[in-house]
Protein backbone atom coordinates (compact mmCIF):
# COMPACT_ATOMS: atom_id res chain seq x y z
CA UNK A 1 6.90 -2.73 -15.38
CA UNK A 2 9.23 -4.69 -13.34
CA UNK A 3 8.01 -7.71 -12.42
CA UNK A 4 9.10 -7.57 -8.41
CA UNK A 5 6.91 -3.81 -8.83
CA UNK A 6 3.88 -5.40 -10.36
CA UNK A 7 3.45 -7.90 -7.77
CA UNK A 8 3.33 -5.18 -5.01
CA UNK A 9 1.30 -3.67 -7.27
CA UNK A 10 -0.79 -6.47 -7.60
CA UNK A 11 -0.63 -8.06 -3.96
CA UNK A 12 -0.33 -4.55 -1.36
CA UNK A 13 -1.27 -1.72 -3.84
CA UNK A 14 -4.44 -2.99 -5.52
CA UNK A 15 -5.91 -4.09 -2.09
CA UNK A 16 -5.32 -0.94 -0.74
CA UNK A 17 -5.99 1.92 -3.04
CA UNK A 18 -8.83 0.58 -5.33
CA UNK A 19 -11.52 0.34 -2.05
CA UNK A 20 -9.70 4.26 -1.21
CA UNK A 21 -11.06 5.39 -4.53
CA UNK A 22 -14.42 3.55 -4.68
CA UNK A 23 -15.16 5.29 -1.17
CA UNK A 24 -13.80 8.52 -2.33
CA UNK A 25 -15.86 8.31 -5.56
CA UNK A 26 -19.30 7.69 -3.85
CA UNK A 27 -18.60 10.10 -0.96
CA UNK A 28 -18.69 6.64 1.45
CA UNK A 29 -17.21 6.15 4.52
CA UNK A 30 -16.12 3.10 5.45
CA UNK A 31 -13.39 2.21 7.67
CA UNK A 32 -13.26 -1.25 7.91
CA UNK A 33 -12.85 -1.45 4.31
CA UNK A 34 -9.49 0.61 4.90
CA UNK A 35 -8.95 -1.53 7.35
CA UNK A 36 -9.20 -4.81 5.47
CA UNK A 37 -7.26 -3.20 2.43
CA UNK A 38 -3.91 -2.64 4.89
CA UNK A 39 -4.28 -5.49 7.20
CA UNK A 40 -6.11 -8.23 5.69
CA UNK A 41 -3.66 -9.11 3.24
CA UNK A 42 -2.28 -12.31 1.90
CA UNK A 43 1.34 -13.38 1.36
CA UNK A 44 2.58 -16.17 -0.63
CA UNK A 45 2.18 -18.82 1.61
CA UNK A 46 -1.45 -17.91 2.04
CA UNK A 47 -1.28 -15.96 5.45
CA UNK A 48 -2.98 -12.75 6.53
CA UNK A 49 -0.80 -10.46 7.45
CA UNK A 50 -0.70 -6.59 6.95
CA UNK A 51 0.44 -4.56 4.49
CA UNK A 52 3.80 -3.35 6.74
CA UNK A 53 4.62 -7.52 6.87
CA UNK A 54 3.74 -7.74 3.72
CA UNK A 55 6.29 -5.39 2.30
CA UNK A 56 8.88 -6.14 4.72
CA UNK A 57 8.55 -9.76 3.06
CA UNK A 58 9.05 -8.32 -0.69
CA UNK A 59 11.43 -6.01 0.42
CA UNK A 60 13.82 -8.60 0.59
CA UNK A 61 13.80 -8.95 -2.97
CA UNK A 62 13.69 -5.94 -3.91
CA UNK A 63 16.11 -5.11 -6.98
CA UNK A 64 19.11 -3.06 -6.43
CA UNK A 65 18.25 0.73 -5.87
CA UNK A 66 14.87 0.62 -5.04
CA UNK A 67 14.40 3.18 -2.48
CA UNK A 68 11.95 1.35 0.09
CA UNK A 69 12.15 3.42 3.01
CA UNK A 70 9.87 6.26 1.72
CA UNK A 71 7.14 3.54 0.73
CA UNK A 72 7.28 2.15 4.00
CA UNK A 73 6.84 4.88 5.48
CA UNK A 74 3.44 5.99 3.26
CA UNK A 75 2.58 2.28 4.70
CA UNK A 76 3.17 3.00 8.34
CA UNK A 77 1.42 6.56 7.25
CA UNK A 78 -1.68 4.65 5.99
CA UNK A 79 -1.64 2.01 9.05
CA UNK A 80 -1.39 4.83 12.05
CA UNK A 81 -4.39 6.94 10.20
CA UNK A 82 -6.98 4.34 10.05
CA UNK A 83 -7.05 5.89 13.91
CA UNK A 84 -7.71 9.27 13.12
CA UNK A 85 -10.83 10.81 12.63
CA UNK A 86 -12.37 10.35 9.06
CA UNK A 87 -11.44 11.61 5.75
CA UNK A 88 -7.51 11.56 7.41
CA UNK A 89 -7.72 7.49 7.02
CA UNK A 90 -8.99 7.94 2.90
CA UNK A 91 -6.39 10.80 2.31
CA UNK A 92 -3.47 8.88 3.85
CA UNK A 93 -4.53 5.21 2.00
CA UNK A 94 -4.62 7.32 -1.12
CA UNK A 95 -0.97 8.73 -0.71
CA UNK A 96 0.37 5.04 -1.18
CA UNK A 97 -0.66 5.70 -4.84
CA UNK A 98 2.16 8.26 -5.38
CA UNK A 99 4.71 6.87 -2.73
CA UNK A 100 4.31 3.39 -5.30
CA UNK A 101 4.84 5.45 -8.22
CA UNK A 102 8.02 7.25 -6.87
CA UNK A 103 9.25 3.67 -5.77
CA UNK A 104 8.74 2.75 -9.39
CA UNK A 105 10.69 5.59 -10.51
CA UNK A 106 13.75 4.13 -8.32
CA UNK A 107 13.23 1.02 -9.47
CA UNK A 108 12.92 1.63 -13.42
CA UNK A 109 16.04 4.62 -13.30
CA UNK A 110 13.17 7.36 -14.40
């Protein structure tokens, strides 16, 4: 895997999804951690900031025909539904999960 992929894997991704499937697995339903998964993250300078600030800041080194736009968009997807009504906020974290792998496909020319 590309390295710049495996750190938003590592740093937006893994934050985000992981706590989507535990709470889908046990039937839970817990918004705040949604909530902490999207906006609670850290960047490299050891700030909380969200996962839309987040990206924006990797997107700038992103490598040459990554198509962003479609995973920023899952992202704004993920951020607006944490104010819906409940499972819309699970359903919309877990769609990051194949918006990252279609990035991944722009990035690795699959």
């Amino acid at each position: 895997m590309h390295p710049w992929l495996a750190d938003l894997r590592h740093d937006l991704l893994k934050r985000a999804v992981w706590p989507a499937r535990d709470l889908q697995a046990f039937g839970q339903q817990d918004i705040e951690a949604l909530r902490d998964g999207l906006l609670r993250l850290t960047d490299d300078e050891g700030n909380e900031v969200s996962a839309l600030l987040l990206f924006a800041q990797r997107r700038r080194t992103a490598p040459p025909g990554a198509a962003c736009d479609a995973f920023e968009r899952a992202v704004h997807k993920a951020i607006a539904a944490l104010d819906e009504p409940w499972p819309a906020p699970l359903h919309a974290v877990l769609a990051l999960e194949p918006a990252f792998e279609a990035l991944a496909r722009s990035v690795e020319g699959k």
